[in-house]
PDB file of N, CA and C in Angstrom:
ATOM      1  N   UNK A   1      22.898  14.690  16.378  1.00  0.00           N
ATOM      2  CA  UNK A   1      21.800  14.665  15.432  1.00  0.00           C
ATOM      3  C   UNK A   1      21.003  13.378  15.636  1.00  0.00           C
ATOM      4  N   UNK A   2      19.846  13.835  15.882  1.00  0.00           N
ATOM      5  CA  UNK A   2      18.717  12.168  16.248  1.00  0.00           C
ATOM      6  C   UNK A   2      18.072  11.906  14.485  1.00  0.00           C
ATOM      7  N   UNK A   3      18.685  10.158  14.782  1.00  0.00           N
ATOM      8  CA  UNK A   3      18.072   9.997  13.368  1.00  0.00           C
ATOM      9  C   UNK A   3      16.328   9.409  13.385  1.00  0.00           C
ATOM     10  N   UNK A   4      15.434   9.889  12.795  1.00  0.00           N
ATOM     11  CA  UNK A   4      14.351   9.592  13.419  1.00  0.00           C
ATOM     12  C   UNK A   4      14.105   7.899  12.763  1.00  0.00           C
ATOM     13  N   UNK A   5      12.555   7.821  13.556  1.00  0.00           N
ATOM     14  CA  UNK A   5      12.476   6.014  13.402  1.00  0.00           C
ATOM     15  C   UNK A   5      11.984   6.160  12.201  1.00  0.00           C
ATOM     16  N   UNK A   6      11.602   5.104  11.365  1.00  0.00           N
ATOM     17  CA  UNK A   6      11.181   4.344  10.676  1.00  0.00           C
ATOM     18  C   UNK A   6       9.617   5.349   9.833  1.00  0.00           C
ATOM     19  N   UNK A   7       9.038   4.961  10.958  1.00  0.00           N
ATOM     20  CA  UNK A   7       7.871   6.028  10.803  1.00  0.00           C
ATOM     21  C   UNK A   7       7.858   7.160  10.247  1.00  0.00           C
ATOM     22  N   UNK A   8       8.518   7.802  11.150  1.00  0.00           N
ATOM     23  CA  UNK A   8       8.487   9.696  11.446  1.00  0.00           C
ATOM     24  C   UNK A   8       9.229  10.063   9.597  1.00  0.00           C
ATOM     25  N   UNK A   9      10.637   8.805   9.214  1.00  0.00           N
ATOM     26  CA  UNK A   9      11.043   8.913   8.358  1.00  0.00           C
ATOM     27  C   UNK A   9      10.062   8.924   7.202  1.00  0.00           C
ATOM     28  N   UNK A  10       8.626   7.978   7.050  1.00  0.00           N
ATOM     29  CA  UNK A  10       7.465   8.265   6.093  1.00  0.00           C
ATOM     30  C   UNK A  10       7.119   8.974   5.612  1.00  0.00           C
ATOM     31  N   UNK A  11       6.624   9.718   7.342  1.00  0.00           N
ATOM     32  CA  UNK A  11       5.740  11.086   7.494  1.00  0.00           C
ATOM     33  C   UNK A  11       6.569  11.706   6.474  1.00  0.00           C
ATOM     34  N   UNK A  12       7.801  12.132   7.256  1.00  0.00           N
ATOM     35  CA  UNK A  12       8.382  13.310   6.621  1.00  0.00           C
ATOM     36  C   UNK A  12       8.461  13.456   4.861  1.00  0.00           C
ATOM     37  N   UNK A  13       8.713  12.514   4.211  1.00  0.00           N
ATOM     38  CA  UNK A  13       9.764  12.259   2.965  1.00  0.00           C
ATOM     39  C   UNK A  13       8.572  11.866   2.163  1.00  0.00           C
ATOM     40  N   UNK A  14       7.340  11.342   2.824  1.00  0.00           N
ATOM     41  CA  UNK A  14       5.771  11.036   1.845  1.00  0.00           C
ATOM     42  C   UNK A  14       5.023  12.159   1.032  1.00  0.00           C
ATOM     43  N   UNK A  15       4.637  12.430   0.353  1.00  0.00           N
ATOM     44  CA  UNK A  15       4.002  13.400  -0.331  1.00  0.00           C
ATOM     45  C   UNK A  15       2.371  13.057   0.676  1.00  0.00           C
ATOM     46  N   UNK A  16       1.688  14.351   0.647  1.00  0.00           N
ATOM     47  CA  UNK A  16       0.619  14.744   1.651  1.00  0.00           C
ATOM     48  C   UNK A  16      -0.754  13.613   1.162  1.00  0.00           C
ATOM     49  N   UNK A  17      -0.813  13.523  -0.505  1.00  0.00           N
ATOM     50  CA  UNK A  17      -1.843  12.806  -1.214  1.00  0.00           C
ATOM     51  C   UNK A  17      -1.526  11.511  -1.094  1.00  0.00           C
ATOM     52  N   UNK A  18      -0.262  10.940  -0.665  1.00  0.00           N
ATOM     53  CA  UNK A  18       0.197   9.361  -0.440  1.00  0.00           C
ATOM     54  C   UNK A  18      -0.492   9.065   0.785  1.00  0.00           C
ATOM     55  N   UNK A  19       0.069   9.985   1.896  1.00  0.00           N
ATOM     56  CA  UNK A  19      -0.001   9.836   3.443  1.00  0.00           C
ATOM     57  C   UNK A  19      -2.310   9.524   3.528  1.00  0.00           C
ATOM     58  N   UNK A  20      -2.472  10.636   2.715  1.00  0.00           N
ATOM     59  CA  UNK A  20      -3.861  10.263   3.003  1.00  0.00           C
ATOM     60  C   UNK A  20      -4.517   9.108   2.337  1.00  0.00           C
ATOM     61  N   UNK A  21      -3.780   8.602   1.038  1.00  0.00           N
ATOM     62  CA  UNK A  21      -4.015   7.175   0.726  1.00  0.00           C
ATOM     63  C   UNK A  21      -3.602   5.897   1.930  1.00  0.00           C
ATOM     64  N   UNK A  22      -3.157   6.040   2.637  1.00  0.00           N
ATOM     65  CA  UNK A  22      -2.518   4.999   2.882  1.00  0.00           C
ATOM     66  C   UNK A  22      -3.565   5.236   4.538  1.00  0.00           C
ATOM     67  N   UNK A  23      -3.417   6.632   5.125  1.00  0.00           N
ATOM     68  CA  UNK A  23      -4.319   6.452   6.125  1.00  0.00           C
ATOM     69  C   UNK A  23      -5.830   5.789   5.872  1.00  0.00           C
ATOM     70  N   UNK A  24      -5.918   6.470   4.728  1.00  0.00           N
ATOM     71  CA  UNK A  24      -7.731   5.671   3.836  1.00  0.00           C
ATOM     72  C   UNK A  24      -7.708   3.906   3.585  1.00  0.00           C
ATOM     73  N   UNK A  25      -6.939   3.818   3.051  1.00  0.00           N
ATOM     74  CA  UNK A  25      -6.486   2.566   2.986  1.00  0.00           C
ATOM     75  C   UNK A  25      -6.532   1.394   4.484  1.00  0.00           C
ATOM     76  N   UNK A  26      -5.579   1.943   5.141  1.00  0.00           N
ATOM     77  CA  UNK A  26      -5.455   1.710   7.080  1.00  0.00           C
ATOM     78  C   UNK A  26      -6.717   1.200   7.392  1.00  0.00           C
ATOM     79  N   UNK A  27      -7.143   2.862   7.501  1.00  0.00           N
ATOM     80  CA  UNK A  27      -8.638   3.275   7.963  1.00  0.00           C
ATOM     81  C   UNK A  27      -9.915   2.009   6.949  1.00  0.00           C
ATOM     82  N   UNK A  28     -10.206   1.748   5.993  1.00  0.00           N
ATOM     83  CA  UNK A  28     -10.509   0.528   5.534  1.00  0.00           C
ATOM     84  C   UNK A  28     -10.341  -0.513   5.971  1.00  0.00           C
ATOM     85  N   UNK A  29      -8.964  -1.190   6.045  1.00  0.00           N
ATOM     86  CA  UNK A  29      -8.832  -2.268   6.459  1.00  0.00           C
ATOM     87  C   UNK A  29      -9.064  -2.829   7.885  1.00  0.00           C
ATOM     88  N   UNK A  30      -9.105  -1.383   8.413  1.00  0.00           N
ATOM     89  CA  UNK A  30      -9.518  -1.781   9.913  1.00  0.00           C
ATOM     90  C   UNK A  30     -10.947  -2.183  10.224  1.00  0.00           C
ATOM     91  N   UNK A  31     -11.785  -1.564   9.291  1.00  0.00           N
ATOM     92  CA  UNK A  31     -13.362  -1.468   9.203  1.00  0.00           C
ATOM     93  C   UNK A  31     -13.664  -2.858   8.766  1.00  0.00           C
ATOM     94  N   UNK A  32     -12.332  -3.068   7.787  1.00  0.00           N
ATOM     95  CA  UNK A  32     -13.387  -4.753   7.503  1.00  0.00           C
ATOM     96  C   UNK A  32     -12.988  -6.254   8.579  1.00  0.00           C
ATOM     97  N   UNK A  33     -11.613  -5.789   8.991  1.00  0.00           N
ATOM     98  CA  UNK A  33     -11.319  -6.865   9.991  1.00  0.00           C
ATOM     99  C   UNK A  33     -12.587  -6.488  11.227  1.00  0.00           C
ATOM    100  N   UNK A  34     -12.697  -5.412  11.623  1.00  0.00           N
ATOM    101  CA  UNK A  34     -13.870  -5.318  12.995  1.00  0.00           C
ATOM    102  C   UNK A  34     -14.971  -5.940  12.401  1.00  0.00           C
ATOM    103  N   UNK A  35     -15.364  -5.835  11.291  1.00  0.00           N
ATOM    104  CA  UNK A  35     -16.643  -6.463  10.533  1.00  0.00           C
ATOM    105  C   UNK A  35     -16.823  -8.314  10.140  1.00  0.00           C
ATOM    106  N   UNK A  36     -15.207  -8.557  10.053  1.00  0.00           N
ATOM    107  CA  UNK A  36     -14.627 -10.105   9.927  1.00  0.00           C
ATOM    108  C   UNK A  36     -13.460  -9.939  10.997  1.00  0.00           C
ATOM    109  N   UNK A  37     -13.328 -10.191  12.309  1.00  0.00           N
ATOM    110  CA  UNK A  37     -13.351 -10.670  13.298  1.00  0.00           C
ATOM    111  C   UNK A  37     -12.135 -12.211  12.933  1.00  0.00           C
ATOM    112  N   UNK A  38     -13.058 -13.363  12.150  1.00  0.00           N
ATOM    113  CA  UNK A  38     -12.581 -14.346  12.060  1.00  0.00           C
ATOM    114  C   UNK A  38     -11.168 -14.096  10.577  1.00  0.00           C
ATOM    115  N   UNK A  39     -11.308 -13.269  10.140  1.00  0.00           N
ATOM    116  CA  UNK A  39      -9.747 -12.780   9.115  1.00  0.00           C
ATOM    117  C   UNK A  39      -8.994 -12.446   9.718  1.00  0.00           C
ATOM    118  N   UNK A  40      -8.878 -11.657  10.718  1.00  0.00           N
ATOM    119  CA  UNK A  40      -7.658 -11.464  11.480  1.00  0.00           C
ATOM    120  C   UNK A  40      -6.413 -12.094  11.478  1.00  0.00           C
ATOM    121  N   UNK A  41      -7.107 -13.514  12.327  1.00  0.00           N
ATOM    122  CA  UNK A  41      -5.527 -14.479  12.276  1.00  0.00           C
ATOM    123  C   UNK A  41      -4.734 -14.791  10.692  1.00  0.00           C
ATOM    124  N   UNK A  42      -5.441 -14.790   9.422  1.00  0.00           N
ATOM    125  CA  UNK A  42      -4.825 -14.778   8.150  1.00  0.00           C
ATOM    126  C   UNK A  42      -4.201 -13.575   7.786  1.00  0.00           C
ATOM    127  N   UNK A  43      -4.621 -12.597   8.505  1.00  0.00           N
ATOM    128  CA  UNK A  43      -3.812 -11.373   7.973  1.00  0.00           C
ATOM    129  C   UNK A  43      -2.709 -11.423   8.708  1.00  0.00           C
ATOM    130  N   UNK A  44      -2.960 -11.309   9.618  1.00  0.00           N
ATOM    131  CA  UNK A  44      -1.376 -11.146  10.890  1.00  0.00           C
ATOM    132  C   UNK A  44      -0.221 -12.467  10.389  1.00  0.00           C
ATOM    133  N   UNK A  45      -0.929 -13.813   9.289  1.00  0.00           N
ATOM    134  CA  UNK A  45       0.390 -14.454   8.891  1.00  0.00           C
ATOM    135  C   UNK A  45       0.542 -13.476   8.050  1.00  0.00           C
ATOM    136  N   UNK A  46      -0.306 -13.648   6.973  1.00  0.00           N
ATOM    137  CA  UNK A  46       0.240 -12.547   5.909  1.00  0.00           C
ATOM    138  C   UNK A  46       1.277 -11.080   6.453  1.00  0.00           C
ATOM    139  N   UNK A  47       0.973 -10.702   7.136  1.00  0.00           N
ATOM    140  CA  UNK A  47       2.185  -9.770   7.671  1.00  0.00           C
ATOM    141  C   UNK A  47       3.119 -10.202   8.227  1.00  0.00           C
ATOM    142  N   UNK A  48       3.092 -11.103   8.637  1.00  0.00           N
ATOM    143  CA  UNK A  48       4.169 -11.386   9.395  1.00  0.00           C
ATOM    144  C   UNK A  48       5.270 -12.201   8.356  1.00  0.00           C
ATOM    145  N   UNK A  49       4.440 -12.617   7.115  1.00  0.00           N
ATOM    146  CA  UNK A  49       5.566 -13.050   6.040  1.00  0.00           C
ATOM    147  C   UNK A  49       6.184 -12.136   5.176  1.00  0.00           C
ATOM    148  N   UNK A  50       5.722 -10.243   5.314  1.00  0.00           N
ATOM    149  CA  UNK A  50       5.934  -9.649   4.220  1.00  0.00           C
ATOM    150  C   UNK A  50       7.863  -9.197   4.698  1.00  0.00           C
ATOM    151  N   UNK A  51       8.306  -8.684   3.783  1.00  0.00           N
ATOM    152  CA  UNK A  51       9.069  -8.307   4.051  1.00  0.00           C
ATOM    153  C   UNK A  51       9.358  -6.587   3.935  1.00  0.00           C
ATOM    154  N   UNK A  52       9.839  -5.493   5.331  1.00  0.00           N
ATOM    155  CA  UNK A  52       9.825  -4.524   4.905  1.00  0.00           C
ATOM    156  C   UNK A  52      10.856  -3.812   3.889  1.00  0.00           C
ATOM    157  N   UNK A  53      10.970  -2.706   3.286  1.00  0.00           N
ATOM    158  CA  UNK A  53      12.705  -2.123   3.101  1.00  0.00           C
ATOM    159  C   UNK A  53      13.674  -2.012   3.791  1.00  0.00           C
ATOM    160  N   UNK A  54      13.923  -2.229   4.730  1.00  0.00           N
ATOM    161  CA  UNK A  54      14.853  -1.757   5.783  1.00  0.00           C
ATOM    162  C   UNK A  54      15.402  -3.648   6.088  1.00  0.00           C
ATOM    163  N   UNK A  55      14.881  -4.479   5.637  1.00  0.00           N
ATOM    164  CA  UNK A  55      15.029  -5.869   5.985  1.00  0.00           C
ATOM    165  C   UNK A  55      15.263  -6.019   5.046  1.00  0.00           C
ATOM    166  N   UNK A  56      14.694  -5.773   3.829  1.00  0.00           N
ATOM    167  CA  UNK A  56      15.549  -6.591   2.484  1.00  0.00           C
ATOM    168  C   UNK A  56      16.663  -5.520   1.960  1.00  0.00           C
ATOM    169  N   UNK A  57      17.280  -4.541   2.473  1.00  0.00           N
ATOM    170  CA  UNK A  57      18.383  -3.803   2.228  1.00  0.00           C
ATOM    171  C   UNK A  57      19.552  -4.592   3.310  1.00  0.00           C
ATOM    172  N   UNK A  58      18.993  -4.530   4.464  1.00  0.00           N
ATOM    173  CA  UNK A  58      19.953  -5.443   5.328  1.00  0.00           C
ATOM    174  C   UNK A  58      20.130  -6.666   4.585  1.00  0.00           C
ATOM    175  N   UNK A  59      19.613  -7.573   4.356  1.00  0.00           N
ATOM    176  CA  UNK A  59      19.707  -8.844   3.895  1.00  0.00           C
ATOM    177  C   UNK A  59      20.538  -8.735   2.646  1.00  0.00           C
ATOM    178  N   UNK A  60      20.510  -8.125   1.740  1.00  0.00           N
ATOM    179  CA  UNK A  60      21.264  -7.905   0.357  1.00  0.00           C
ATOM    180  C   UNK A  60      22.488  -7.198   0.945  1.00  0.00           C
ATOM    181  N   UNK A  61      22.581  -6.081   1.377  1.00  0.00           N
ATOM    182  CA  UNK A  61      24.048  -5.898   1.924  1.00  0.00           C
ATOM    183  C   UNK A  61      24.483  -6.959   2.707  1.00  0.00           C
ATOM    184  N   UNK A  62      24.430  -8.183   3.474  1.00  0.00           N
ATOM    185  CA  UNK A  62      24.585  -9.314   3.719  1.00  0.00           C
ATOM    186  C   UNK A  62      25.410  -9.998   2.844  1.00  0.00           C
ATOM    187  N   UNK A  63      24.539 -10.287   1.846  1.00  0.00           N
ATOM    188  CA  UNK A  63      24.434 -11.252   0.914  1.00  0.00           C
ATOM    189  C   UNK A  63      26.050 -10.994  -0.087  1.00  0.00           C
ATOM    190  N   UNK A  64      25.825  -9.230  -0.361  1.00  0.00           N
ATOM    191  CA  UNK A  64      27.015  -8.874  -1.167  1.00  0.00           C
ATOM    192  C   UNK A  64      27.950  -8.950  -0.501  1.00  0.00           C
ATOM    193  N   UNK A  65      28.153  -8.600   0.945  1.00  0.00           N
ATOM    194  CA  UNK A  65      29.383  -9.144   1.649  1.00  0.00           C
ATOM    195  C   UNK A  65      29.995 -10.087   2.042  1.00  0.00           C
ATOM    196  N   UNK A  66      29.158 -11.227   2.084  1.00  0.00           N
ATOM    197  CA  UNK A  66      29.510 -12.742   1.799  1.00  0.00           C
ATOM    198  C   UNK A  66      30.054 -12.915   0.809  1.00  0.00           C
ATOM    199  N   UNK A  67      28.879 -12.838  -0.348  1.00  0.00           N
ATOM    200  CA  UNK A  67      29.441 -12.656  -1.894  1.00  0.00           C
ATOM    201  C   UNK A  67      31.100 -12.538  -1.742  1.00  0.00           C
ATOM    202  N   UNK A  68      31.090 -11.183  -1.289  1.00  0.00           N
ATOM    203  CA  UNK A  68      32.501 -10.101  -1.663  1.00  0.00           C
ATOM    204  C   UNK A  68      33.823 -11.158  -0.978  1.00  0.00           C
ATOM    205  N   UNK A  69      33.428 -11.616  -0.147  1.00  0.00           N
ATOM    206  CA  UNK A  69      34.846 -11.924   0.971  1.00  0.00           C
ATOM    207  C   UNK A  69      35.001 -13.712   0.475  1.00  0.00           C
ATOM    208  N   UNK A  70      33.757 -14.391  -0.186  1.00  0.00           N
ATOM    209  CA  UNK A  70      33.542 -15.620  -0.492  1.00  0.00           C
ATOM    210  C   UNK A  70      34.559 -15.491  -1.721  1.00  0.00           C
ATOM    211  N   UNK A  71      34.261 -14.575  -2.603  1.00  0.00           N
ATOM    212  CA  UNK A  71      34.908 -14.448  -4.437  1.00  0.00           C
ATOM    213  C   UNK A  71      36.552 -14.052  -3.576  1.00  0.00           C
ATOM    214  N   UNK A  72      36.643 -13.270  -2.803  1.00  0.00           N
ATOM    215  CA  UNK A  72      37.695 -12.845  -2.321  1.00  0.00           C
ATOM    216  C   UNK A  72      38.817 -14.030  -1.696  1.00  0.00           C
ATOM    217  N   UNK A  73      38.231 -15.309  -1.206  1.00  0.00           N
ATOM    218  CA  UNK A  73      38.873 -16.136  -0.417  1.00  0.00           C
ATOM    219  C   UNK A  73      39.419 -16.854  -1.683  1.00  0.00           C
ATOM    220  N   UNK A  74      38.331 -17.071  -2.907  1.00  0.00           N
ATOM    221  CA  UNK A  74      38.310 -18.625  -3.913  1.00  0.00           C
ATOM    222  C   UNK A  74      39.637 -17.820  -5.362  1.00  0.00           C
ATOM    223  N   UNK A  75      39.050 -16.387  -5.548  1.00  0.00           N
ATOM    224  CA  UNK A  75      39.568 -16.008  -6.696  1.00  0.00           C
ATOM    225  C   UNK A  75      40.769 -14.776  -6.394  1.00  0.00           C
ATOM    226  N   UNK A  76      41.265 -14.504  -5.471  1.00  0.00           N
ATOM    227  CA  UNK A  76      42.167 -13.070  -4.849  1.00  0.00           C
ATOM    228  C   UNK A  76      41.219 -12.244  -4.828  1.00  0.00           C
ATOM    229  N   UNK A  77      42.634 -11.270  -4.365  1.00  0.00           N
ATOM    230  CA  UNK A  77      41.923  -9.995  -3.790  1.00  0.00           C
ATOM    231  C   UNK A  77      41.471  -9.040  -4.112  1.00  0.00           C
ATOM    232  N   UNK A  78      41.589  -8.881  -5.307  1.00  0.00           N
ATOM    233  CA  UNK A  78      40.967  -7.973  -6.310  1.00  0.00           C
ATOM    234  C   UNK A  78      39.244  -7.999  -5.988  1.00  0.00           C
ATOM    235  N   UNK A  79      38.827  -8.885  -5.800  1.00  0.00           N
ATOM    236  CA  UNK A  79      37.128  -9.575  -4.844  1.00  0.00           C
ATOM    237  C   UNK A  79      36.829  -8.614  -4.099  1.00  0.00           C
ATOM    238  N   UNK A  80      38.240  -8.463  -2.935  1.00  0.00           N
ATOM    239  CA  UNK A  80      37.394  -7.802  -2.182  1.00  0.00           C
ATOM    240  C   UNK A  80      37.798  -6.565  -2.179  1.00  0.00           C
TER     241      UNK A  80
END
């Protein structure tokens, strides 16, 4: 079973009136960077600081497993 990427996972699971917000949306933002040229480089930090779902689910399952094995080392095993 192929699990699909990231994307395809959108497409699929998005309702049809989201997908065309967000292409409208896209489709906008592209019109005004070609129009401002010099915004570009502020947007690309701005993206590059956001964080997606798939990164802050990793990071928190992280976090709780540290958590888990940290409470587990200081207080027994019941922690973990």
């Amino acid at each position: 079973m192929d699990i699909p990427n990231s994307a395809e996972r959108v497409r699929v699971h998005t309702r049809q009136g989201d997908l065309e917000r967000i292409r409208f949306m896209t489709q906008s933002s592209l019109d005004y960077h070609r129009r401002h040229p010099e915004r570009i480089p502020a947007r690309l930090d701005q993206l590059d600081r956001e964080w997606d779902t798939e990164r802050l689910l990793e990071t928190q399952a992280a976090s709780l497993a540290l958590a888990g094995s940290t409470l587990g080392l200081l207080f027994g095993r019941r922690w973990l």
